[in-house]
PDB file of N, CA and C in Angstrom:
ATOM      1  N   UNK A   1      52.138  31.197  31.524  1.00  0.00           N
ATOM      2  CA  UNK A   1      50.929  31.972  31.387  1.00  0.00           C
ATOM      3  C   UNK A   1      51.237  33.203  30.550  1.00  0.00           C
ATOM      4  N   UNK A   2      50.268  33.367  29.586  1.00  0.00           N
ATOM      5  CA  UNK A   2      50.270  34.637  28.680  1.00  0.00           C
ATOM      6  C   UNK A   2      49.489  35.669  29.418  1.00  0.00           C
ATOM      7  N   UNK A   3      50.287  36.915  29.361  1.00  0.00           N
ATOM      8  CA  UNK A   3      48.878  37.901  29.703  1.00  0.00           C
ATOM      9  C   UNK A   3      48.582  39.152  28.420  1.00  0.00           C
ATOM     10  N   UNK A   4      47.540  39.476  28.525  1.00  0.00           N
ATOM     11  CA  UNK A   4      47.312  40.513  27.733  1.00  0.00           C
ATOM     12  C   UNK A   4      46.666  41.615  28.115  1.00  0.00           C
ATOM     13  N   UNK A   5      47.739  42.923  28.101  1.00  0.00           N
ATOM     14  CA  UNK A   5      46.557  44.049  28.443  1.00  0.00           C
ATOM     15  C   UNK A   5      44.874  44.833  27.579  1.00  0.00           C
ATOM     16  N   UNK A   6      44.046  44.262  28.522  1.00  0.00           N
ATOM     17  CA  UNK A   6      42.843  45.243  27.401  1.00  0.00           C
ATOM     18  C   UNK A   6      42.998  47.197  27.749  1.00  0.00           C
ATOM     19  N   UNK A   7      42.027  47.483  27.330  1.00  0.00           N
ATOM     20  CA  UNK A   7      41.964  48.775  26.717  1.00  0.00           C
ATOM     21  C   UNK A   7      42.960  49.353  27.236  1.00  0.00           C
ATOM     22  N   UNK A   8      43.099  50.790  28.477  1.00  0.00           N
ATOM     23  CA  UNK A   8      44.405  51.880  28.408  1.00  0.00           C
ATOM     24  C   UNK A   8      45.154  51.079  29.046  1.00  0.00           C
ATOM     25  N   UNK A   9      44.987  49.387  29.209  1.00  0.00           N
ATOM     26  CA  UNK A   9      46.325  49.566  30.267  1.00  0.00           C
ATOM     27  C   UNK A   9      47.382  48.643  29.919  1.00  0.00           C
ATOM     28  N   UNK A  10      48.421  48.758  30.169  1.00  0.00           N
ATOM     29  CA  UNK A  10      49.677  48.677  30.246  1.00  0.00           C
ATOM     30  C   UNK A  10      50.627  47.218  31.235  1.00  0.00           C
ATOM     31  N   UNK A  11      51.229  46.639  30.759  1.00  0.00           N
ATOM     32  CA  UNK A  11      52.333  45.594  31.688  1.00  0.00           C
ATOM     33  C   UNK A  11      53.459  46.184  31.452  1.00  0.00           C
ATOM     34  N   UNK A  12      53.725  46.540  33.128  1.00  0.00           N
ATOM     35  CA  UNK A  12      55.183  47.175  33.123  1.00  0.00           C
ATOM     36  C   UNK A  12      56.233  45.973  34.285  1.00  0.00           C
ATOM     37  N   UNK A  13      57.608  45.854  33.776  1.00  0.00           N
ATOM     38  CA  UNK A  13      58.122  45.065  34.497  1.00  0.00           C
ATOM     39  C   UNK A  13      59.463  46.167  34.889  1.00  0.00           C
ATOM     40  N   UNK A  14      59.495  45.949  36.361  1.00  0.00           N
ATOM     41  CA  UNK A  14      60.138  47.039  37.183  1.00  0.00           C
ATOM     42  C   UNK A  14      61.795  47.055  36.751  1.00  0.00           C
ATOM     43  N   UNK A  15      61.834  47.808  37.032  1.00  0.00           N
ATOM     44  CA  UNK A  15      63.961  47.891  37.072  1.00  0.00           C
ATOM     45  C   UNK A  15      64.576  47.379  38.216  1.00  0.00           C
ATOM     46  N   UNK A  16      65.601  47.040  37.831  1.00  0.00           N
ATOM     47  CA  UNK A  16      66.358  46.257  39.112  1.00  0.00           C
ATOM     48  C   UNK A  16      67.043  47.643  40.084  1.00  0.00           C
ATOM     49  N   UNK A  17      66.812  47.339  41.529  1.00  0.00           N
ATOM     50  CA  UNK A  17      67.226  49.159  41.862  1.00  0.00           C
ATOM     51  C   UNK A  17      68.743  48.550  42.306  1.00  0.00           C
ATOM     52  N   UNK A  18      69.459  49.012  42.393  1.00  0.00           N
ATOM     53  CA  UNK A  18      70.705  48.985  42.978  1.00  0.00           C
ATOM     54  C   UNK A  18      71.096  48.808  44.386  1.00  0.00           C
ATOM     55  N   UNK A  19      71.793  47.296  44.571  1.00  0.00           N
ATOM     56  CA  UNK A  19      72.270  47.050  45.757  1.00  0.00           C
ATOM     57  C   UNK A  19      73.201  47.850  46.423  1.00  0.00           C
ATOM     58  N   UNK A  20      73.928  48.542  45.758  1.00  0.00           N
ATOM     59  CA  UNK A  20      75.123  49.553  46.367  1.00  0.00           C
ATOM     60  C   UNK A  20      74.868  51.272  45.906  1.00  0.00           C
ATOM     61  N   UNK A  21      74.769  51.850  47.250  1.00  0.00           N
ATOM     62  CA  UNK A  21      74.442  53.600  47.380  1.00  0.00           C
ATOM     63  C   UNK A  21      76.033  54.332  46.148  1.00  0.00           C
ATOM     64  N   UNK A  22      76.738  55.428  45.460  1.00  0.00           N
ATOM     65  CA  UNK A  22      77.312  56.032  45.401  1.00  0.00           C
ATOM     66  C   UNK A  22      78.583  55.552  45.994  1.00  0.00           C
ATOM     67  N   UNK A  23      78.537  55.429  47.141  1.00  0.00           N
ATOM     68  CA  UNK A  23      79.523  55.568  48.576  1.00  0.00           C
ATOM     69  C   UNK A  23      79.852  54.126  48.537  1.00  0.00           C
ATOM     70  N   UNK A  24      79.440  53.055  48.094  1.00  0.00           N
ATOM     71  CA  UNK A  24      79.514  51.499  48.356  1.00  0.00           C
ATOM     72  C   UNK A  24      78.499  51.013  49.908  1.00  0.00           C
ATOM     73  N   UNK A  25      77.882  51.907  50.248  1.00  0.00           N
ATOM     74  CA  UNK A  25      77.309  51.444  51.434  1.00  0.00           C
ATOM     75  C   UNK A  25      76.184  50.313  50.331  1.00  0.00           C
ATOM     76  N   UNK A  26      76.171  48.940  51.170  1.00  0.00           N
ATOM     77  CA  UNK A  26      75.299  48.054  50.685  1.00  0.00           C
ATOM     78  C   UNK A  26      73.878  48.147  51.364  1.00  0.00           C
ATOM     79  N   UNK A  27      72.466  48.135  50.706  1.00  0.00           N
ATOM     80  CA  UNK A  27      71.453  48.294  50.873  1.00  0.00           C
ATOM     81  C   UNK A  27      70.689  47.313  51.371  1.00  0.00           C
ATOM     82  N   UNK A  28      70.331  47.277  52.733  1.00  0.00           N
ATOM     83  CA  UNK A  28      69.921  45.204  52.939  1.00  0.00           C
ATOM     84  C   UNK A  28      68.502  45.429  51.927  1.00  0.00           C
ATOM     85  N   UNK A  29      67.948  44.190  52.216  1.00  0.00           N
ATOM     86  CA  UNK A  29      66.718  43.841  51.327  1.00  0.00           C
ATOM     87  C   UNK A  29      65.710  44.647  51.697  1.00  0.00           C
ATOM     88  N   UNK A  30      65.718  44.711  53.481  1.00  0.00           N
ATOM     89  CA  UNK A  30      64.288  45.160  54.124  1.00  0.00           C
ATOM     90  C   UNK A  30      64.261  46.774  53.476  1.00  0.00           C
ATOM     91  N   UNK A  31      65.626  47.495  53.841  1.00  0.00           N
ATOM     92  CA  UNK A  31      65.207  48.811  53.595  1.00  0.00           C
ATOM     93  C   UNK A  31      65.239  49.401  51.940  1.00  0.00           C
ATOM     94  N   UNK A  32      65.182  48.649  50.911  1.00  0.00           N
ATOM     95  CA  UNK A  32      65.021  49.114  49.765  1.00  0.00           C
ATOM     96  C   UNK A  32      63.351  48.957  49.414  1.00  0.00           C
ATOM     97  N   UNK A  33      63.305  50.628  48.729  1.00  0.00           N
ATOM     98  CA  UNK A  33      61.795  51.017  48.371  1.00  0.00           C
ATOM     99  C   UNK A  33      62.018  50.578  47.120  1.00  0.00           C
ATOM    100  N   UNK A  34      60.729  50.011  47.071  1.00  0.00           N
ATOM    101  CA  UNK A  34      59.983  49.377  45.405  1.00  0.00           C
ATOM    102  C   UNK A  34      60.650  50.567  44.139  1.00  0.00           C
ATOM    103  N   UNK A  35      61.138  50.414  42.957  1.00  0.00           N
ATOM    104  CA  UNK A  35      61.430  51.005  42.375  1.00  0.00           C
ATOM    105  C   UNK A  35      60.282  52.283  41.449  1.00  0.00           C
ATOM    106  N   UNK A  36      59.977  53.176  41.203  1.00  0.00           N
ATOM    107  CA  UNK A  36      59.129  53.889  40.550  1.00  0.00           C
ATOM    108  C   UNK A  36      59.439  53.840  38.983  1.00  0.00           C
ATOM    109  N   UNK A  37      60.228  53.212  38.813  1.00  0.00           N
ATOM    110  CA  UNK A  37      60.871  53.060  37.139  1.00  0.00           C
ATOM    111  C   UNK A  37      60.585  52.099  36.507  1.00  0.00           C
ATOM    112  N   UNK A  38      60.006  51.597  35.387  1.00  0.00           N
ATOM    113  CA  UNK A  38      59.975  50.652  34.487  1.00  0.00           C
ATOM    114  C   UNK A  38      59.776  50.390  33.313  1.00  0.00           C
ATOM    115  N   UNK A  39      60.079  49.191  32.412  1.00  0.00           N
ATOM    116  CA  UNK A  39      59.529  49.314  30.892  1.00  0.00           C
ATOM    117  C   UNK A  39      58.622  48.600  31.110  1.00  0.00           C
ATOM    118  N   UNK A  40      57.940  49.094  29.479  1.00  0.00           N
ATOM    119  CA  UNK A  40      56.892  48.750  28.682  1.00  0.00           C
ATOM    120  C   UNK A  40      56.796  47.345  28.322  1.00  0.00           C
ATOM    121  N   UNK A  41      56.281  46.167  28.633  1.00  0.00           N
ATOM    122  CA  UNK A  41      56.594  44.839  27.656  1.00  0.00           C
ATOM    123  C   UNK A  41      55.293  44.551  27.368  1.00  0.00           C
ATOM    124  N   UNK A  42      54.225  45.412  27.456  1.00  0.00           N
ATOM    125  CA  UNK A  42      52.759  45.322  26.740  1.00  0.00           C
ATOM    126  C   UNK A  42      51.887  46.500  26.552  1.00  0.00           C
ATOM    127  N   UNK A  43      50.965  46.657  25.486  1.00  0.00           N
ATOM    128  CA  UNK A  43      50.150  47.530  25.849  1.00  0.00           C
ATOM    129  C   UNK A  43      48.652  47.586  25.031  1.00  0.00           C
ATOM    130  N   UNK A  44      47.500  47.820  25.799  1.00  0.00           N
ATOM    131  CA  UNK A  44      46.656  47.434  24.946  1.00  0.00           C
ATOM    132  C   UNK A  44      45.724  48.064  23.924  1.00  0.00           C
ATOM    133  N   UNK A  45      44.885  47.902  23.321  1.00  0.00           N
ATOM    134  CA  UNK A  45      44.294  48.453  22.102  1.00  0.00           C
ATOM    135  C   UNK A  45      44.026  50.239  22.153  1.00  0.00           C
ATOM    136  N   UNK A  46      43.942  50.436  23.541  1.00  0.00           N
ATOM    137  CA  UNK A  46      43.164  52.119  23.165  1.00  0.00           C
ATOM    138  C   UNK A  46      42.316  52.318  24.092  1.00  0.00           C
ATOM    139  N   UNK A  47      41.976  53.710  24.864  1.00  0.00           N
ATOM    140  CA  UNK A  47      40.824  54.101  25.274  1.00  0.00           C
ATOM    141  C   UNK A  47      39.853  54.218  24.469  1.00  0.00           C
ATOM    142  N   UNK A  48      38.359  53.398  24.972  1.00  0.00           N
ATOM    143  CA  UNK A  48      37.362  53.354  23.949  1.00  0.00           C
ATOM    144  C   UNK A  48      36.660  54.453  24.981  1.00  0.00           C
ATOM    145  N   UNK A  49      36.290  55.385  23.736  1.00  0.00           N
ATOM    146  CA  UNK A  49      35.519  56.702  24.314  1.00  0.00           C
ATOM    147  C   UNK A  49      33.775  56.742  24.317  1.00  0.00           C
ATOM    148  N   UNK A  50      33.252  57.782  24.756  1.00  0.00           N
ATOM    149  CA  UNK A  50      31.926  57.853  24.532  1.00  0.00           C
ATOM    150  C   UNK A  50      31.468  57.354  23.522  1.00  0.00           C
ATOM    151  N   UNK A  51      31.657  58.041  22.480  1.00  0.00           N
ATOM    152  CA  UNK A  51      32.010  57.860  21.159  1.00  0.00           C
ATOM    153  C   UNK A  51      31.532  55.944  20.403  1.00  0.00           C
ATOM    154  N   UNK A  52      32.306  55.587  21.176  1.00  0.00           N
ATOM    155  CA  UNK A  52      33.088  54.080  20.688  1.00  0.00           C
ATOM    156  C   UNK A  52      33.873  54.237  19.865  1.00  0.00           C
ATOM    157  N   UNK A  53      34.934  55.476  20.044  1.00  0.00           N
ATOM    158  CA  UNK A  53      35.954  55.213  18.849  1.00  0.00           C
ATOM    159  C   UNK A  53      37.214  55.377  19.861  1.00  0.00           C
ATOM    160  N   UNK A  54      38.172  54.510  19.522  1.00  0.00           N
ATOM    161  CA  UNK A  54      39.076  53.663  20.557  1.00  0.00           C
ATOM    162  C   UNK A  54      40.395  55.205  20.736  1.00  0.00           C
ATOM    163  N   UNK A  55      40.987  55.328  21.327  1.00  0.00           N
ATOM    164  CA  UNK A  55      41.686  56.176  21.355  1.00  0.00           C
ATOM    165  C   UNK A  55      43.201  55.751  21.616  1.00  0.00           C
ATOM    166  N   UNK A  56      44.180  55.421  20.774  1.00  0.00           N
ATOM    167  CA  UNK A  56      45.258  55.304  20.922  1.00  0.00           C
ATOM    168  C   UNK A  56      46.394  55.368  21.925  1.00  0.00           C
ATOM    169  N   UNK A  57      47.064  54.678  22.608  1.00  0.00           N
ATOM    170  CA  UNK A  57      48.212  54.989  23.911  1.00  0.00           C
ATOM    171  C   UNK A  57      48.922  55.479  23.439  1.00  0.00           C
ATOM    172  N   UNK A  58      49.590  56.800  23.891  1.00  0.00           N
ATOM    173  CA  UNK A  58      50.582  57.349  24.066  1.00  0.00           C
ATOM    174  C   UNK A  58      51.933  56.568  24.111  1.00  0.00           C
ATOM    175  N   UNK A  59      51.804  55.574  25.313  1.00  0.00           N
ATOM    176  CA  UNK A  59      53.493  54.748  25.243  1.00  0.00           C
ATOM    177  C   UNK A  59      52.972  53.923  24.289  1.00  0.00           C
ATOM    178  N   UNK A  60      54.363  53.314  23.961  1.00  0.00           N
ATOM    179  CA  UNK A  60      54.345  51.758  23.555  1.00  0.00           C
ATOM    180  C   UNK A  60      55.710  50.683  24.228  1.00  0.00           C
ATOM    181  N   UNK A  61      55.687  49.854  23.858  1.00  0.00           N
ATOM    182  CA  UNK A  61      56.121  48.608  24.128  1.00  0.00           C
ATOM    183  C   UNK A  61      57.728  49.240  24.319  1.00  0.00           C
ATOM    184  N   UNK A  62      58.439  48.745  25.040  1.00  0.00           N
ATOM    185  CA  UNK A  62      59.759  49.399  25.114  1.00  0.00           C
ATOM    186  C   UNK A  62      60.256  50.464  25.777  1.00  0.00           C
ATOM    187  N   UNK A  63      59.398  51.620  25.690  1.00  0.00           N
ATOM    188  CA  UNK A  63      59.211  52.465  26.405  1.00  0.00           C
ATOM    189  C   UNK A  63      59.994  52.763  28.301  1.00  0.00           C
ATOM    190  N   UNK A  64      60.462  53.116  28.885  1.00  0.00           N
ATOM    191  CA  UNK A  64      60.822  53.250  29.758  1.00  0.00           C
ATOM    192  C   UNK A  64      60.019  54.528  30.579  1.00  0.00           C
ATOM    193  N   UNK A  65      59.464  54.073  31.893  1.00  0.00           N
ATOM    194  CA  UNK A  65      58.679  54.987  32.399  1.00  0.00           C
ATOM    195  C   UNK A  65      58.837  55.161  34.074  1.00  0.00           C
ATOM    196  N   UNK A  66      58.247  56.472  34.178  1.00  0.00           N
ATOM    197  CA  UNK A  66      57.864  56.731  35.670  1.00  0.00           C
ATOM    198  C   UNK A  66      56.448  56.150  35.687  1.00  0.00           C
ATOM    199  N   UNK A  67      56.396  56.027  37.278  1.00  0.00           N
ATOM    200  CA  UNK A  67      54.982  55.896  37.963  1.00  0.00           C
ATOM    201  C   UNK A  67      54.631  56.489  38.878  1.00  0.00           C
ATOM    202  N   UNK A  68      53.495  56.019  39.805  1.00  0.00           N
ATOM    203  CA  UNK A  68      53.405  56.483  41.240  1.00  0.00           C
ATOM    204  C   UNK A  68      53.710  55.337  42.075  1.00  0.00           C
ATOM    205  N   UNK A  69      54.412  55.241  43.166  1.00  0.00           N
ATOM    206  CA  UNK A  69      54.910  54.432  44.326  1.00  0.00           C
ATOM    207  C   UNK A  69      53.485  53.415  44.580  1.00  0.00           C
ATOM    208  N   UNK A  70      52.382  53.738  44.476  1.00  0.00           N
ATOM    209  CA  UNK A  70      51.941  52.693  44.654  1.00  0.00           C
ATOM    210  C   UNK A  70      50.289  52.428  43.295  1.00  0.00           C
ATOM    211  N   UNK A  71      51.491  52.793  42.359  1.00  0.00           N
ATOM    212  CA  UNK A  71      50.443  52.741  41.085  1.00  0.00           C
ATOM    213  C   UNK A  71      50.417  50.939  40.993  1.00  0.00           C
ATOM    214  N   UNK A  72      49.175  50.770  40.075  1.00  0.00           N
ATOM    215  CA  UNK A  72      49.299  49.010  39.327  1.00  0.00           C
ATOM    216  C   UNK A  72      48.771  48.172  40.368  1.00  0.00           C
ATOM    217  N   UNK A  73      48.320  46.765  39.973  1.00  0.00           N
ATOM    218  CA  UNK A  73      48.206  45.872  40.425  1.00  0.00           C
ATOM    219  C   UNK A  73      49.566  45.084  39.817  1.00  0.00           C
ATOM    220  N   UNK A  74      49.913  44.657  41.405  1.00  0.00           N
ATOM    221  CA  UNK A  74      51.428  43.715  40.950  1.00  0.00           C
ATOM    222  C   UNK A  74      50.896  42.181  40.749  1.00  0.00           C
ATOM    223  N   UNK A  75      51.666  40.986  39.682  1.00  0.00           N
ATOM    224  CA  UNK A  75      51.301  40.095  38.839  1.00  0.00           C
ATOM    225  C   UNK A  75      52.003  39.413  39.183  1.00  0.00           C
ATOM    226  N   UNK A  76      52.154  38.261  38.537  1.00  0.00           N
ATOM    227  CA  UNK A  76      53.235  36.771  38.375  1.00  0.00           C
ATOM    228  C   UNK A  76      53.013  36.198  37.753  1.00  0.00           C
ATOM    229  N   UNK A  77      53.671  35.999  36.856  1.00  0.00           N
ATOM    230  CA  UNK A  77      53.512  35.510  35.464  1.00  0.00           C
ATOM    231  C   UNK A  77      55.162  34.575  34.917  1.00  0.00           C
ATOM    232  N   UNK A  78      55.522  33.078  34.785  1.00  0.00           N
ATOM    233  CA  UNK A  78      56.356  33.135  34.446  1.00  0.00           C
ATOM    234  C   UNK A  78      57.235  33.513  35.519  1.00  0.00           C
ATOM    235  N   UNK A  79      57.406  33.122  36.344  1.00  0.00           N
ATOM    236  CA  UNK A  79      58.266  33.558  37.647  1.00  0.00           C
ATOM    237  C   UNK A  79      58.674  34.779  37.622  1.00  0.00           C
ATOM    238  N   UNK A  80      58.276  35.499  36.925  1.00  0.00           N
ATOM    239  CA  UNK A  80      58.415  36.903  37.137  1.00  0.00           C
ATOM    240  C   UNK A  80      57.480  38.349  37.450  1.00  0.00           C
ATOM    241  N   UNK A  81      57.715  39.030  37.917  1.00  0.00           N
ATOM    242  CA  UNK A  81      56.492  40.312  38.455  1.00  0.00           C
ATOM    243  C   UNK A  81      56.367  40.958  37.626  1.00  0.00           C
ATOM    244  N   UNK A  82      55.319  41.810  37.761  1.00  0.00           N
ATOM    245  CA  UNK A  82      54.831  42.690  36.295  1.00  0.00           C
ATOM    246  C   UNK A  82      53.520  43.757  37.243  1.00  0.00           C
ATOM    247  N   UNK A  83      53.863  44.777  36.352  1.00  0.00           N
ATOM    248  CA  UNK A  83      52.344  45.684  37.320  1.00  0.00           C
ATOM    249  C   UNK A  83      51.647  45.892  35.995  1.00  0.00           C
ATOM    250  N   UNK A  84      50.310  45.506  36.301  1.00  0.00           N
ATOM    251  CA  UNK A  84      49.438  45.933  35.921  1.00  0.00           C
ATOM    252  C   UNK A  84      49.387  47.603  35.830  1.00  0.00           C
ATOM    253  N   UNK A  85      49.137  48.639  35.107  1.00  0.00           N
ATOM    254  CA  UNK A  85      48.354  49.842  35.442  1.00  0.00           C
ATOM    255  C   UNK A  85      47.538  50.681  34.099  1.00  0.00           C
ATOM    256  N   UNK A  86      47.154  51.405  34.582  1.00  0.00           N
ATOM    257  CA  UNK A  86      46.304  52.359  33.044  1.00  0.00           C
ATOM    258  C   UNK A  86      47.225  53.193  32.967  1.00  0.00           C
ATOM    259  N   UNK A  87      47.111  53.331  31.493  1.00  0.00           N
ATOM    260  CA  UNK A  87      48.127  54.347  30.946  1.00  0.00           C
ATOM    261  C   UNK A  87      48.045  56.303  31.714  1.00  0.00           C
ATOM    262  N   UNK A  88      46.610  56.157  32.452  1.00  0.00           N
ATOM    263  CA  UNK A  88      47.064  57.438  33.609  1.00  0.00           C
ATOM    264  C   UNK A  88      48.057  57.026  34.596  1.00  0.00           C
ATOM    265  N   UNK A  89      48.103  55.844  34.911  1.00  0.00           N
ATOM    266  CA  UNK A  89      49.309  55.860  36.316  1.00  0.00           C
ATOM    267  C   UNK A  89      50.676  56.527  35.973  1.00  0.00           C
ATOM    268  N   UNK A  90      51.095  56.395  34.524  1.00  0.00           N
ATOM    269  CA  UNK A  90      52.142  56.773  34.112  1.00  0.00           C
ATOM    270  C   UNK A  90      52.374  57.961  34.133  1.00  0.00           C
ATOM    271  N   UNK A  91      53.316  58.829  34.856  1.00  0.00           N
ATOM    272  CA  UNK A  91      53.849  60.132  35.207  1.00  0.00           C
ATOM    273  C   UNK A  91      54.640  60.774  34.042  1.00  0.00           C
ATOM    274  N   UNK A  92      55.645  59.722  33.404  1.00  0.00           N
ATOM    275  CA  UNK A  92      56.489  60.341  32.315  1.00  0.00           C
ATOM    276  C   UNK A  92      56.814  59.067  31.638  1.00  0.00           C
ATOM    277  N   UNK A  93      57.988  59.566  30.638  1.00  0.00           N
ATOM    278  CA  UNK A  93      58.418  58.754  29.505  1.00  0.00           C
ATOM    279  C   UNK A  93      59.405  59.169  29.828  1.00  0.00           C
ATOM    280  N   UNK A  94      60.725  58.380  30.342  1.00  0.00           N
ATOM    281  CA  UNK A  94      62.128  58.405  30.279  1.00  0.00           C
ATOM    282  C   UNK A  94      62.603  58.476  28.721  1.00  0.00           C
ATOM    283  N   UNK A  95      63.511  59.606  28.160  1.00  0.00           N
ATOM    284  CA  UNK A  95      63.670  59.510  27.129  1.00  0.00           C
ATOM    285  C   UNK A  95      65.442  59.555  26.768  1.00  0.00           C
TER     286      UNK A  95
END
């Protein structure tokens, strides 16, 4: 399955968080929180304004980003997860 984002929003596919703390303490499955980090692997045309004149995204494709913990609609696509969100969910640009 192909997906494509329309207007501000964005397919972000999460980062892998790390099984082992600093210390080597190993992290079971249950107690690791969803990661807040991810890249860019889509993004779509633009906010279309009052106006009707489309307004350009800030990220693009590649991009590495923050979110909010429970920003996006999460996906499956291709045996793999992906969040949906609008380019407001995005907090920052890892640079």
């Amino acid at each position: 399955m192909k997906v494509r984002p329309l207007h501000d929003r964005v397919i972000v596919k999460r980062t892998e968080e790390t099984e082992k703390t600093k210390g080597g303490i190993i992290i079971p499955d249950t107690a690791k929180e969803k990661p807040i980090e991810g890249r860019i692997i889509a993004v779509g045309k633009g906010k279309v304004l009052e106006n009707g004149t489309i307004q350009p995204l800030e990220v693009k494709e590649g991009d590495k980003v923050l979110f909010g913990k429970y920003a996006g609609t999460e996906i499956t696509a291709n045996d793999e997860e992906y969040l949906i969100m609008r380019e407001d969910d995005i907090v920052a640009v890892v640079e």
